[in-house]
PDB file of N, CA and C in Angstrom:
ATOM      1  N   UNK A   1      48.739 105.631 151.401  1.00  0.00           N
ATOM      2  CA  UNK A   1      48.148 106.588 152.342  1.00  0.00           C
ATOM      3  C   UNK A   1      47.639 105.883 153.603  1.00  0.00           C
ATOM      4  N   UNK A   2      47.609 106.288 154.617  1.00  0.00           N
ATOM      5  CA  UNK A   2      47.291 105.982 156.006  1.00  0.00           C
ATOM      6  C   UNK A   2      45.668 105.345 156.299  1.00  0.00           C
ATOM      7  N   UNK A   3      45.172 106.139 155.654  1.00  0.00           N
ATOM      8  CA  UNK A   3      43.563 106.020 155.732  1.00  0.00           C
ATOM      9  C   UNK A   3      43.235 104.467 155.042  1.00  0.00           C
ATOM     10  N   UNK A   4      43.732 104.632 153.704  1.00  0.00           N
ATOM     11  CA  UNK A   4      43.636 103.111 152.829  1.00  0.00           C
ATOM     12  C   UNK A   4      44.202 102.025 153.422  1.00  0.00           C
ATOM     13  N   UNK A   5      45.463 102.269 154.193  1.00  0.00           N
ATOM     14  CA  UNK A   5      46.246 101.138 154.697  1.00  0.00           C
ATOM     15  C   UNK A   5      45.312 100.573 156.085  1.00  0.00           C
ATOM     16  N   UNK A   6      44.666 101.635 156.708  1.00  0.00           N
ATOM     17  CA  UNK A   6      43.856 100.336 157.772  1.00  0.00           C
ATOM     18  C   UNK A   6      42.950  99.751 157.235  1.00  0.00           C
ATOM     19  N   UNK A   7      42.565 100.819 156.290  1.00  0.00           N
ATOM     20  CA  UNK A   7      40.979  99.677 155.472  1.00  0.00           C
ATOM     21  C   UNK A   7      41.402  98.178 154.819  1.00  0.00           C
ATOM     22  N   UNK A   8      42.729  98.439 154.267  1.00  0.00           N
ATOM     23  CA  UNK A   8      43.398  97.217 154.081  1.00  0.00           C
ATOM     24  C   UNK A   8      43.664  95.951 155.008  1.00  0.00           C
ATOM     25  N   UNK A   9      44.485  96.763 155.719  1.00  0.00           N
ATOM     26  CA  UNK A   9      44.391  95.756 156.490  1.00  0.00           C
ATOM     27  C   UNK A   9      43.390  95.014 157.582  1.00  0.00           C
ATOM     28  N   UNK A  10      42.516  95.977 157.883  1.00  0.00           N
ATOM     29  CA  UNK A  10      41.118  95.379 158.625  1.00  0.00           C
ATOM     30  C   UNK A  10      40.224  94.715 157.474  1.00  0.00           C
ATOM     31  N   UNK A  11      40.197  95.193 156.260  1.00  0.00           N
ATOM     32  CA  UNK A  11      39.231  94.517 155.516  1.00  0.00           C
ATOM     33  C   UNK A  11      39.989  94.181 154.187  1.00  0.00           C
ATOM     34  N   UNK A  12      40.772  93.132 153.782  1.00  0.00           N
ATOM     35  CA  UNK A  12      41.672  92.850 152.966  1.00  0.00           C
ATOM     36  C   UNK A  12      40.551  92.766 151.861  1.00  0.00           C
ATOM     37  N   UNK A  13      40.773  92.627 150.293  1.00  0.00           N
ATOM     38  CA  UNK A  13      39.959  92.437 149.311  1.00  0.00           C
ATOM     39  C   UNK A  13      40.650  91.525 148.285  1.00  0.00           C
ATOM     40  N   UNK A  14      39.840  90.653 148.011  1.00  0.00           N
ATOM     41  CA  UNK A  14      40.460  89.466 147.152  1.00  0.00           C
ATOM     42  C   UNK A  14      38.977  89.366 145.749  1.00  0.00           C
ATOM     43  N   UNK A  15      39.556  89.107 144.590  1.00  0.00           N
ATOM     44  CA  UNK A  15      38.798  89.365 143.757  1.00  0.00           C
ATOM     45  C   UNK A  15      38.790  88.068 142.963  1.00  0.00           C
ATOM     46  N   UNK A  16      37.850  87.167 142.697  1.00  0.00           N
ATOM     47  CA  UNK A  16      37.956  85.738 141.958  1.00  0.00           C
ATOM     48  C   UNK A  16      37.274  85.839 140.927  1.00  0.00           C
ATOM     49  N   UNK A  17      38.173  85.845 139.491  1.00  0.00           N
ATOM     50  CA  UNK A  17      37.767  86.149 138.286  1.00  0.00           C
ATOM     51  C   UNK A  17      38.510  84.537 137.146  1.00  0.00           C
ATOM     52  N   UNK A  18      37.585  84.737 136.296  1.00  0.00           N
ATOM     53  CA  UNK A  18      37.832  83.913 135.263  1.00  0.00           C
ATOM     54  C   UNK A  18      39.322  83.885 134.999  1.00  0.00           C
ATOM     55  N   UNK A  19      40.342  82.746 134.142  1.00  0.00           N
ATOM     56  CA  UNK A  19      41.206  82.986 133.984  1.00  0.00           C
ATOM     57  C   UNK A  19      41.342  83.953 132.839  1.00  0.00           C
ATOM     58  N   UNK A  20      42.326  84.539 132.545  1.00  0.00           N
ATOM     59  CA  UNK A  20      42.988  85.552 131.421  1.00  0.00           C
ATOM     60  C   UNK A  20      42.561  85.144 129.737  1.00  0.00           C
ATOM     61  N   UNK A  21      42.814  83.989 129.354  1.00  0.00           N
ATOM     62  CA  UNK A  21      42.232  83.716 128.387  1.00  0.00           C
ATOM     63  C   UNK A  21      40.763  83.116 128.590  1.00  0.00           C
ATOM     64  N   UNK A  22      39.885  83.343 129.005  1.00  0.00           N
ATOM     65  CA  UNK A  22      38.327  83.031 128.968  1.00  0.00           C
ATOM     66  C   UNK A  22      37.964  84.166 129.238  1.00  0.00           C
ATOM     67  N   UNK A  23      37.057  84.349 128.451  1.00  0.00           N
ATOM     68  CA  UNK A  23      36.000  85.860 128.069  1.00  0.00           C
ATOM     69  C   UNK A  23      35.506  85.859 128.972  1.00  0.00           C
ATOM     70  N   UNK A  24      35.307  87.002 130.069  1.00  0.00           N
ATOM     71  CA  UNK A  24      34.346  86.963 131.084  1.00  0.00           C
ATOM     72  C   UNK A  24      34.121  88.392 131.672  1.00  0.00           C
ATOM     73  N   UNK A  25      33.188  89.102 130.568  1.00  0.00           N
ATOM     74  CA  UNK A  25      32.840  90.619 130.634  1.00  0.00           C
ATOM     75  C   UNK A  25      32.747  90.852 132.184  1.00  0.00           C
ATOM     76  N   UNK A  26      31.706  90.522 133.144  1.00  0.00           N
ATOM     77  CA  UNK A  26      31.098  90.984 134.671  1.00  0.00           C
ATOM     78  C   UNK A  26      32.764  90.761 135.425  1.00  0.00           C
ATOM     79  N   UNK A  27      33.986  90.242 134.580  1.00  0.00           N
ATOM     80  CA  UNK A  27      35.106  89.854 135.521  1.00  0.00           C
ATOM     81  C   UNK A  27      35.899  90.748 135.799  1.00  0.00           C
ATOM     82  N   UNK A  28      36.101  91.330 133.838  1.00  0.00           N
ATOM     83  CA  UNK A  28      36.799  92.568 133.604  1.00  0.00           C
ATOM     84  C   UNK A  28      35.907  94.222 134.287  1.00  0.00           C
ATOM     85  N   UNK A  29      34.797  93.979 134.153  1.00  0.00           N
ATOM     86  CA  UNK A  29      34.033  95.277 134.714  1.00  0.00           C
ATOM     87  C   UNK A  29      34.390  95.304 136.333  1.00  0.00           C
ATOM     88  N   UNK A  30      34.433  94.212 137.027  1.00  0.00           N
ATOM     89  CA  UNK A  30      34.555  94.188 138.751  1.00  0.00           C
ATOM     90  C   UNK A  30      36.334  94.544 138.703  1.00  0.00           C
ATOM     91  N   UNK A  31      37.025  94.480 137.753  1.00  0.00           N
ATOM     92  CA  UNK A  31      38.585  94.395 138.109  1.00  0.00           C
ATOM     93  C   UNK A  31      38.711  96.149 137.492  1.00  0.00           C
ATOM     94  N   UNK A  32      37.819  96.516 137.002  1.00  0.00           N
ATOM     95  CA  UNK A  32      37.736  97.909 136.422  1.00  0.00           C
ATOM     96  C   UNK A  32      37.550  98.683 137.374  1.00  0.00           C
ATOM     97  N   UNK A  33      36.440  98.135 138.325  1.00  0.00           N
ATOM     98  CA  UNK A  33      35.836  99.272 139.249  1.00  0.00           C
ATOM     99  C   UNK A  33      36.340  99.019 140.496  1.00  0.00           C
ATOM    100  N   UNK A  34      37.371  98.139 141.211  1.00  0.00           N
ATOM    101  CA  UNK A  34      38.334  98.276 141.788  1.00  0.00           C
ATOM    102  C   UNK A  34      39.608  99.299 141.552  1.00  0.00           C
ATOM    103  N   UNK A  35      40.042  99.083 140.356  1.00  0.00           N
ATOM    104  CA  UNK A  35      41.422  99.539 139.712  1.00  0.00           C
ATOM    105  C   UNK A  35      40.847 101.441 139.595  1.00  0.00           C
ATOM    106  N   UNK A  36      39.646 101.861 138.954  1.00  0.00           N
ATOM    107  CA  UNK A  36      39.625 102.891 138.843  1.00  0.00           C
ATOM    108  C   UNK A  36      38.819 103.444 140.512  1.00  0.00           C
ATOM    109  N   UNK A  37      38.660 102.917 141.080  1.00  0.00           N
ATOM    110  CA  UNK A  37      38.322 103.199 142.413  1.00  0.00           C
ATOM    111  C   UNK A  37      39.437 103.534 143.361  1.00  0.00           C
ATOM    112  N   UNK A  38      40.736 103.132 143.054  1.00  0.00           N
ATOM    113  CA  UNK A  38      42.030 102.779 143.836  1.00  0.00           C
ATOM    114  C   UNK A  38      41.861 101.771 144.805  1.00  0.00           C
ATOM    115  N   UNK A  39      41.593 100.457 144.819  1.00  0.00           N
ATOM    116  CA  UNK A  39      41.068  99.345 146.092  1.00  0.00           C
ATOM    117  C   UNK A  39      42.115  98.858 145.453  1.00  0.00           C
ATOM    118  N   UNK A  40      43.332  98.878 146.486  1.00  0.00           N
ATOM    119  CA  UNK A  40      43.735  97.378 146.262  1.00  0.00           C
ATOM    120  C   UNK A  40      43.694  96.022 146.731  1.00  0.00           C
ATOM    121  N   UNK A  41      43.941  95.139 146.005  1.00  0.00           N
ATOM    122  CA  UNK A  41      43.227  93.789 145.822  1.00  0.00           C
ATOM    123  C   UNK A  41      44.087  92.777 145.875  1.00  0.00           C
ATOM    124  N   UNK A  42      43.606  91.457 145.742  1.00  0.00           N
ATOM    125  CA  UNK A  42      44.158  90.140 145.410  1.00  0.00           C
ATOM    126  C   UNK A  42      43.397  89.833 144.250  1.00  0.00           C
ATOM    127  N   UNK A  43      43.898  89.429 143.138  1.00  0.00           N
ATOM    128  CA  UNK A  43      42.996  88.633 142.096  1.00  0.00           C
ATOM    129  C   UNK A  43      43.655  87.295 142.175  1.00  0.00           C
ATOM    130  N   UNK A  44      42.618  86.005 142.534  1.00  0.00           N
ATOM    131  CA  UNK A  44      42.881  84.823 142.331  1.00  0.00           C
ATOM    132  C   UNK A  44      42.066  84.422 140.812  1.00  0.00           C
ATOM    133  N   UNK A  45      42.645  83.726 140.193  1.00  0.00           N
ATOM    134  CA  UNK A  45      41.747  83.539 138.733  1.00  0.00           C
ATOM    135  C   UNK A  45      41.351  81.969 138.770  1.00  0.00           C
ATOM    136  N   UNK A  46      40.166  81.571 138.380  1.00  0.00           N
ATOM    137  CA  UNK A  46      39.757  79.986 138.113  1.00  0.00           C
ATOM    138  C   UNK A  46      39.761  79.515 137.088  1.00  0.00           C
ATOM    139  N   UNK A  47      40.402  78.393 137.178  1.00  0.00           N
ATOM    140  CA  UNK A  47      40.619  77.441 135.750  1.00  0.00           C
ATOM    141  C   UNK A  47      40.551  76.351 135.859  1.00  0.00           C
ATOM    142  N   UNK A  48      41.039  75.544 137.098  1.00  0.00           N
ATOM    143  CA  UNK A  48      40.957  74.394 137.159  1.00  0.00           C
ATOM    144  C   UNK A  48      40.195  74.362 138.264  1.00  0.00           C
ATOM    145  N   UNK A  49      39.801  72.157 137.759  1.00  0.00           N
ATOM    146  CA  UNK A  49      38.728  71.817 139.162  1.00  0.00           C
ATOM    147  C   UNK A  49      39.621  72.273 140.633  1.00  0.00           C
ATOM    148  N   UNK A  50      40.916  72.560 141.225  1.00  0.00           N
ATOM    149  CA  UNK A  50      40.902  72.782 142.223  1.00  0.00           C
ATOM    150  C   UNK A  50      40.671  74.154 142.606  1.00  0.00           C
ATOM    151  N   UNK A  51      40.929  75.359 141.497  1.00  0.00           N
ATOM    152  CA  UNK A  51      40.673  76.710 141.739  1.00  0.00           C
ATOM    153  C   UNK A  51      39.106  76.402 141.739  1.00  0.00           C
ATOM    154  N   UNK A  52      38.010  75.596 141.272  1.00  0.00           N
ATOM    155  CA  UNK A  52      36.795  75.971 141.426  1.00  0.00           C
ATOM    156  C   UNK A  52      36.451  75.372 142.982  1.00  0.00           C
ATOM    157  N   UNK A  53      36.768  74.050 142.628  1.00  0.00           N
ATOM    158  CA  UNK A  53      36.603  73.893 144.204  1.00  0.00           C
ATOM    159  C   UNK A  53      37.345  75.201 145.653  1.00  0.00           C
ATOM    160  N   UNK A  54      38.535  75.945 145.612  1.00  0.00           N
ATOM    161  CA  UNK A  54      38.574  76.781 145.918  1.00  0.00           C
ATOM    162  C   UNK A  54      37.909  77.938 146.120  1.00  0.00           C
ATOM    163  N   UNK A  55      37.621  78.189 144.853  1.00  0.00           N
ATOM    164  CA  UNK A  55      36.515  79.291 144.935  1.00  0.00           C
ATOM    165  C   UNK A  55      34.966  78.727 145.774  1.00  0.00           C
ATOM    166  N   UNK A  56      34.439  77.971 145.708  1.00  0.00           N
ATOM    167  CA  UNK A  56      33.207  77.093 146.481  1.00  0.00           C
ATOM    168  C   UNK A  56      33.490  77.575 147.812  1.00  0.00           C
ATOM    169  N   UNK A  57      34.932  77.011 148.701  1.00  0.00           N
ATOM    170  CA  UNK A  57      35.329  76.871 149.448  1.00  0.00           C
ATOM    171  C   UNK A  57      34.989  78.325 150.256  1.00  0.00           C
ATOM    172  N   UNK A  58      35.645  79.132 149.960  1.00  0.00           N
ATOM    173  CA  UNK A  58      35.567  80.601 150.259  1.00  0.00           C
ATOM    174  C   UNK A  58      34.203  81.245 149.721  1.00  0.00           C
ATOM    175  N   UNK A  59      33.441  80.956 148.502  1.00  0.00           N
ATOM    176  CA  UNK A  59      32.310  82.069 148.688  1.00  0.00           C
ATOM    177  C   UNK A  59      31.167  80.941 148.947  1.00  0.00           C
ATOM    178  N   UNK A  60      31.253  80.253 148.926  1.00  0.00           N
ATOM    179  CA  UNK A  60      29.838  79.064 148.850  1.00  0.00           C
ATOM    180  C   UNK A  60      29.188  79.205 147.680  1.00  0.00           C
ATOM    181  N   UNK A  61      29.468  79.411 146.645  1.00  0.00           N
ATOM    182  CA  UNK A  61      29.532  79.379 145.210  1.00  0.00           C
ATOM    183  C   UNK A  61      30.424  79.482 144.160  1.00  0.00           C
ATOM    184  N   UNK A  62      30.118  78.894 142.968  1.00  0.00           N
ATOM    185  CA  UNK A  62      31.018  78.742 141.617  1.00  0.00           C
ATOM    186  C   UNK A  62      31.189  80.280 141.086  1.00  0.00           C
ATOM    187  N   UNK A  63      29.941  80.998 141.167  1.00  0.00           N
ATOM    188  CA  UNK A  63      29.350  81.615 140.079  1.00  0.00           C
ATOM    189  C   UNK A  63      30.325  83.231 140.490  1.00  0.00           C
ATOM    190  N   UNK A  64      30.883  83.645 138.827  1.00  0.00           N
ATOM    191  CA  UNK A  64      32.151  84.898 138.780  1.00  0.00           C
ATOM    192  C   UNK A  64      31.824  85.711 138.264  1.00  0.00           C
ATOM    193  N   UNK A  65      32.758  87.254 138.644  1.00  0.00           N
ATOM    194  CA  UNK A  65      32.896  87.489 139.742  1.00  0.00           C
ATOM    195  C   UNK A  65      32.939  87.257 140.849  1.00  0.00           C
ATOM    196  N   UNK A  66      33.755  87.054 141.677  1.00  0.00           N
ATOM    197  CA  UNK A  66      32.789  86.522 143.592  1.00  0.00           C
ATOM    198  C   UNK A  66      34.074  87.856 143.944  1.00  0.00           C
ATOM    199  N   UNK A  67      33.401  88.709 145.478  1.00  0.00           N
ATOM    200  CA  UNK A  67      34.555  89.520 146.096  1.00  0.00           C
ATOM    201  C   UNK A  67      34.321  89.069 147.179  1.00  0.00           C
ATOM    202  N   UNK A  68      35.726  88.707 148.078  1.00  0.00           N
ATOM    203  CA  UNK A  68      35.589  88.979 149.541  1.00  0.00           C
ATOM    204  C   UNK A  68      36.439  90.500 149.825  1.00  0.00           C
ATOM    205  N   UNK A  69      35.446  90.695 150.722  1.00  0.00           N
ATOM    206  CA  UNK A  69      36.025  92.241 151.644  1.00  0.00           C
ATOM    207  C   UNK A  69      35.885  91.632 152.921  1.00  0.00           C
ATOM    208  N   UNK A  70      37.170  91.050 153.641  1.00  0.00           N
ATOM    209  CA  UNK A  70      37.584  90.625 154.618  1.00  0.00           C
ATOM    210  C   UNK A  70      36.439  89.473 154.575  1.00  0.00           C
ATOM    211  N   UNK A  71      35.442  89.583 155.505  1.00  0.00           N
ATOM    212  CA  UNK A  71      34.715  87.987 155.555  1.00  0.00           C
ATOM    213  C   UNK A  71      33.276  88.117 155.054  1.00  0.00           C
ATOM    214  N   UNK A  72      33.033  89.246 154.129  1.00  0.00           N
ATOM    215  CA  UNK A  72      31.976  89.581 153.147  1.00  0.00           C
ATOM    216  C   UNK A  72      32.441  88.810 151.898  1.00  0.00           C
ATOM    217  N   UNK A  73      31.179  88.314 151.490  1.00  0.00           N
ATOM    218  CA  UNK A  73      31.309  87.717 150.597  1.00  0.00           C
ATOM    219  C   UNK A  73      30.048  88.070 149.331  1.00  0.00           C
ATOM    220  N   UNK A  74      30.711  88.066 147.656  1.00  0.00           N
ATOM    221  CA  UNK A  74      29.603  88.363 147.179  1.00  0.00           C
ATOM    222  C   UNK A  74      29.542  87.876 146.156  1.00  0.00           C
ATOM    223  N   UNK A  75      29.190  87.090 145.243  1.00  0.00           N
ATOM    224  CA  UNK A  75      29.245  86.181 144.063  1.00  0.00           C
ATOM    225  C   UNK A  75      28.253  87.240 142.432  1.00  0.00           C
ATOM    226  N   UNK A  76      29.048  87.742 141.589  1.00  0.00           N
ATOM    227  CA  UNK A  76      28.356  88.014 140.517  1.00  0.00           C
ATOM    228  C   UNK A  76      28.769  89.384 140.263  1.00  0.00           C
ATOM    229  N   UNK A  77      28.756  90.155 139.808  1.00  0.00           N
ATOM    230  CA  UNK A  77      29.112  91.904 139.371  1.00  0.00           C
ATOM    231  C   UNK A  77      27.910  92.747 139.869  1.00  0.00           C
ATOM    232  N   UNK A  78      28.177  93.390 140.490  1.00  0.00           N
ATOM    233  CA  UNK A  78      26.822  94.428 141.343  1.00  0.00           C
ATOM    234  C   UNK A  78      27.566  95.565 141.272  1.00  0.00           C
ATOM    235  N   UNK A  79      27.875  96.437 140.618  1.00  0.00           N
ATOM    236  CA  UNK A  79      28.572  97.509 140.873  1.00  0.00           C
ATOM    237  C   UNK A  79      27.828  98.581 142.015  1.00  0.00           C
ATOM    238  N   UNK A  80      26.673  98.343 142.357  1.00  0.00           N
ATOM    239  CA  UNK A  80      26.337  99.521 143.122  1.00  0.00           C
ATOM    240  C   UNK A  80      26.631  98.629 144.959  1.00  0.00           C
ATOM    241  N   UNK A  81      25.945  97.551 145.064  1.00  0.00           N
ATOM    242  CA  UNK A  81      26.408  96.686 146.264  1.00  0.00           C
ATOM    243  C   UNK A  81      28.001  96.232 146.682  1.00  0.00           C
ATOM    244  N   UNK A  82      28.751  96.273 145.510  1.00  0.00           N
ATOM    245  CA  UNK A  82      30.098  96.394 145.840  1.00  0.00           C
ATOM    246  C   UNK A  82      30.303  97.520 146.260  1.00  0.00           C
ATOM    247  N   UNK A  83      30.275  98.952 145.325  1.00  0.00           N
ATOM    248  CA  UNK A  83      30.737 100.040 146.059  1.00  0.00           C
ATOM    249  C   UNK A  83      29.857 100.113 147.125  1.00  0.00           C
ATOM    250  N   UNK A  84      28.771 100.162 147.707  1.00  0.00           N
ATOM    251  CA  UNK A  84      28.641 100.551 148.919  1.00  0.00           C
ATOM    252  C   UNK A  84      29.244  99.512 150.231  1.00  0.00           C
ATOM    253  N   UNK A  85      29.450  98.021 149.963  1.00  0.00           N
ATOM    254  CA  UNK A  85      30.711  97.249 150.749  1.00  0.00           C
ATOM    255  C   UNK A  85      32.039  97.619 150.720  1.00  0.00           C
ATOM    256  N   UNK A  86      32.397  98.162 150.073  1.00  0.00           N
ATOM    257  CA  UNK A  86      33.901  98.507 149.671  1.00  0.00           C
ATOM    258  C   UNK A  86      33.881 100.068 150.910  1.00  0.00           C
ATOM    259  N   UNK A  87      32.889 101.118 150.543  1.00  0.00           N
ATOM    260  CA  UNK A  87      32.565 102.350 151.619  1.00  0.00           C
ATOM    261  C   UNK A  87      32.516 101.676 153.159  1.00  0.00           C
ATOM    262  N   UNK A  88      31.490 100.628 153.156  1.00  0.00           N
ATOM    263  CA  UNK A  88      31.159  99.988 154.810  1.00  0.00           C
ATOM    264  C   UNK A  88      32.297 100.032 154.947  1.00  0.00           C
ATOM    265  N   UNK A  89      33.635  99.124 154.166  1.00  0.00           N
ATOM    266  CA  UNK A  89      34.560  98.884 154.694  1.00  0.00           C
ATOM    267  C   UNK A  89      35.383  99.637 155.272  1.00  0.00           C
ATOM    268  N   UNK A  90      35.322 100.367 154.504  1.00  0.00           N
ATOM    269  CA  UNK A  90      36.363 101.740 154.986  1.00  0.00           C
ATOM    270  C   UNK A  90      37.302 102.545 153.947  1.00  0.00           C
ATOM    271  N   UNK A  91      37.012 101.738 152.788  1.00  0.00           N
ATOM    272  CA  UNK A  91      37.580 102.817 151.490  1.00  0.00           C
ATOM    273  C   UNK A  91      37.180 103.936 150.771  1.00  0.00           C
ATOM    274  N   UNK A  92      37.840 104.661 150.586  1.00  0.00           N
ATOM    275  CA  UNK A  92      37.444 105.968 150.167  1.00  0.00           C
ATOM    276  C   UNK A  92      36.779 105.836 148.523  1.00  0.00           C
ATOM    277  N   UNK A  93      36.033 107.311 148.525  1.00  0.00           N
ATOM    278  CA  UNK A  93      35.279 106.443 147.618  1.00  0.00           C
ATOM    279  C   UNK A  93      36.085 106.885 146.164  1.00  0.00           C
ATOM    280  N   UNK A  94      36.848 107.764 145.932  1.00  0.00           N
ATOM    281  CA  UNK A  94      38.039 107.888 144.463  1.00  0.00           C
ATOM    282  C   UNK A  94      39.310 107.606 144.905  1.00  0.00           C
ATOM    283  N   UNK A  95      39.955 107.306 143.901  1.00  0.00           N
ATOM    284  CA  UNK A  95      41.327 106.573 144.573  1.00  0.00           C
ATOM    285  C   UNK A  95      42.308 107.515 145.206  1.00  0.00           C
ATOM    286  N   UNK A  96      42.942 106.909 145.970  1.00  0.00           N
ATOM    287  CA  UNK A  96      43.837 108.012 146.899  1.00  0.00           C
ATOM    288  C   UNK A  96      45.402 107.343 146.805  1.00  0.00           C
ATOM    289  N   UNK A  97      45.132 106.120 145.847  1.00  0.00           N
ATOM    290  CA  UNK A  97      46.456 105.266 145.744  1.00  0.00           C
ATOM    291  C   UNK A  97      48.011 106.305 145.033  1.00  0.00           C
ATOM    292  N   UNK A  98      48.989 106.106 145.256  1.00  0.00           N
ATOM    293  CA  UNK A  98      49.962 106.813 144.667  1.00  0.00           C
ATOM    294  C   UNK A  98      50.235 106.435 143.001  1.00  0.00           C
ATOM    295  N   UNK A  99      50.083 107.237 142.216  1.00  0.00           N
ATOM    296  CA  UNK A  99      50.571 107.108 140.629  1.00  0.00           C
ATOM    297  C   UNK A  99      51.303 105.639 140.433  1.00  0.00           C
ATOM    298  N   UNK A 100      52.646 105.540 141.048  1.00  0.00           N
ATOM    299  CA  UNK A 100      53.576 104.136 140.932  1.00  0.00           C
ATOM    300  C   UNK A 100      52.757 102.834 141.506  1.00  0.00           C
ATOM    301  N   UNK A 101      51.782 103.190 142.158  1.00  0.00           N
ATOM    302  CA  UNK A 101      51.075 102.363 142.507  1.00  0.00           C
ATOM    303  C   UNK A 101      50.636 100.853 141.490  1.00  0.00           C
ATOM    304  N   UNK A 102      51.633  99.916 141.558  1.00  0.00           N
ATOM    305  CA  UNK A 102      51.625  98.678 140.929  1.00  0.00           C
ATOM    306  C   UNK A 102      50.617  97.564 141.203  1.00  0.00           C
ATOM    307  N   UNK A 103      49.654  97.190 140.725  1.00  0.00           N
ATOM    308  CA  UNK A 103      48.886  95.758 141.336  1.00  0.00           C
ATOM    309  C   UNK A 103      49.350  94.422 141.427  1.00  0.00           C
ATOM    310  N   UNK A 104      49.269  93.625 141.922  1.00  0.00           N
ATOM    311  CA  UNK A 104      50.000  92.325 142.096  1.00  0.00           C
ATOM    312  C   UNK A 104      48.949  91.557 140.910  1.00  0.00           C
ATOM    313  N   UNK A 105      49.655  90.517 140.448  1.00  0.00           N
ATOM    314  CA  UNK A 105      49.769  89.663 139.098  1.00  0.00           C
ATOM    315  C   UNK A 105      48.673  88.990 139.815  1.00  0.00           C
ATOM    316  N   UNK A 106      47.758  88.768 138.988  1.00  0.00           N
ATOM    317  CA  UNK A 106      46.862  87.404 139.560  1.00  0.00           C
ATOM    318  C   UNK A 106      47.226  86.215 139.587  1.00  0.00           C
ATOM    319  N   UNK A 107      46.859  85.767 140.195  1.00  0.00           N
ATOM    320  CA  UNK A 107      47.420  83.660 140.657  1.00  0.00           C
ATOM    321  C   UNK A 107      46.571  82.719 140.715  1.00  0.00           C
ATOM    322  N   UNK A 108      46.543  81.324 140.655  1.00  0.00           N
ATOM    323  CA  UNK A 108      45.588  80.700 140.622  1.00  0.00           C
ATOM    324  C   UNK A 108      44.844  80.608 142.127  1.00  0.00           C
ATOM    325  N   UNK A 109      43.623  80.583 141.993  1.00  0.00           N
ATOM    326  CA  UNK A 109      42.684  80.482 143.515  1.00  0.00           C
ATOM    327  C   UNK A 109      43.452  79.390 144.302  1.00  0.00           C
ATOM    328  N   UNK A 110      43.916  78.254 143.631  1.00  0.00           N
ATOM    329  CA  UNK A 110      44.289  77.393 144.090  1.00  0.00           C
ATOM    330  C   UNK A 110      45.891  77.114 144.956  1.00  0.00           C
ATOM    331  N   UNK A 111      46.210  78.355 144.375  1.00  0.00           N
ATOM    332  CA  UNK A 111      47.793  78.218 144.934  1.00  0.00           C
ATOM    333  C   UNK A 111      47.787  77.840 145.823  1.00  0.00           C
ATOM    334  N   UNK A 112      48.562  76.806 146.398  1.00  0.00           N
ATOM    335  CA  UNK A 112      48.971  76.089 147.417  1.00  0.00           C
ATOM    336  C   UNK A 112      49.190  77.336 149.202  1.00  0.00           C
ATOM    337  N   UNK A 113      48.715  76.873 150.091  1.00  0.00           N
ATOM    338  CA  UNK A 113      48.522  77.483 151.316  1.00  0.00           C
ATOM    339  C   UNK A 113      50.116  77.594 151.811  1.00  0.00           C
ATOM    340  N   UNK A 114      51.018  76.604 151.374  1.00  0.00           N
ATOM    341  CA  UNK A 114      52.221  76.785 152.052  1.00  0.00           C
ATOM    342  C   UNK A 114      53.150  78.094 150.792  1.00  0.00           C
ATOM    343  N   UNK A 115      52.939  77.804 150.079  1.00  0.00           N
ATOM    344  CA  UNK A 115      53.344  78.752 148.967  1.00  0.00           C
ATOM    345  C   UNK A 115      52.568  79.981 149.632  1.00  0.00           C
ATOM    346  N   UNK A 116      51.841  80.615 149.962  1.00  0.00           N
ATOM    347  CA  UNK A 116      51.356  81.836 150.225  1.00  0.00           C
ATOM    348  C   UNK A 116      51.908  82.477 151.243  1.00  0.00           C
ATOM    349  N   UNK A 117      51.896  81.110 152.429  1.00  0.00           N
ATOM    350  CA  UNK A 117      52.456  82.022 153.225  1.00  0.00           C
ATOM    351  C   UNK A 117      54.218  81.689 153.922  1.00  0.00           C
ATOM    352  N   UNK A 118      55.321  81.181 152.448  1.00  0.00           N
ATOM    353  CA  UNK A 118      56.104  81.544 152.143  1.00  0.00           C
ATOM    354  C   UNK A 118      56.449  83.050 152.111  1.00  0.00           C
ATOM    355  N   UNK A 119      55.091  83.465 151.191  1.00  0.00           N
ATOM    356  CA  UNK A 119      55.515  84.526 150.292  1.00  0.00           C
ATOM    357  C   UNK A 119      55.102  85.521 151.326  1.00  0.00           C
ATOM    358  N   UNK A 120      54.616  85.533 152.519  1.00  0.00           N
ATOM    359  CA  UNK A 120      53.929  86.116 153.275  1.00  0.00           C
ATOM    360  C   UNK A 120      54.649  86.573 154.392  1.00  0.00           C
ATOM    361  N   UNK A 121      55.815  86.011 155.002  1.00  0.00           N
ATOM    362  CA  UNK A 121      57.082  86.119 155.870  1.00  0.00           C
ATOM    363  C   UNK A 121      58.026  86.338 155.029  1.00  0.00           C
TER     364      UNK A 121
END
């Protein structure tokens, strides 16, 4: 939809969560309330010292959950301070995404910068 696509693109959203096999309840609840919100996202996941150092890099902390909404940054699960950043931004507040609407696979934080923006052109 039109409305979602500028919020996207003026305020992109990237989501840095534990990797897939490590338990990390506040990771799965923030990837919940994106997904049932309709926001789509980037999930980078941390596992290794360079995804943590990555993650540092971008939020100025370790500590997960972390969301950026374009150059907002927020470290930990807040469900009420996310949704009202996610609104500042410009997303609607129930999802408006289309049914086929697929999410992209999460990747390591660390993926290499030339690999991204391979994939990016």
């Amino acid at each position: 939809p039109p409305e979602l696509d500028i919020a996207v693109r003026k305020n992109p959203v990237t989501l840095y969560t534990a990797a897939a096999n490590t338990p990390c309840a506040p990771c799965n609840e923030a990837r919940t309330l994106l997904k049932q919100n309709g926001i789509p996202f980037a999930e980078k996941t941390v596992k290794t010292k360079e995804d943590i150092d990555k993650l540092k890099q971008v939020s100025g902390d370790t500590q997960l959950p972390a969301l950026l909404i374009s150059r907002a940054k927020f470290s930990g699960y807040d469900s009420v301070d996310w949704r009202t950043a996610l609104s500042t931004a410009g997303y609607p507040e129930t999802s408006i995404l289309p049914k086929e609407y697929r999410y992209p696979a999460p990747e390591p934080a660390a993926r290499s910068e030339e690999h991204t923006s391979e994939l990016q052109s």
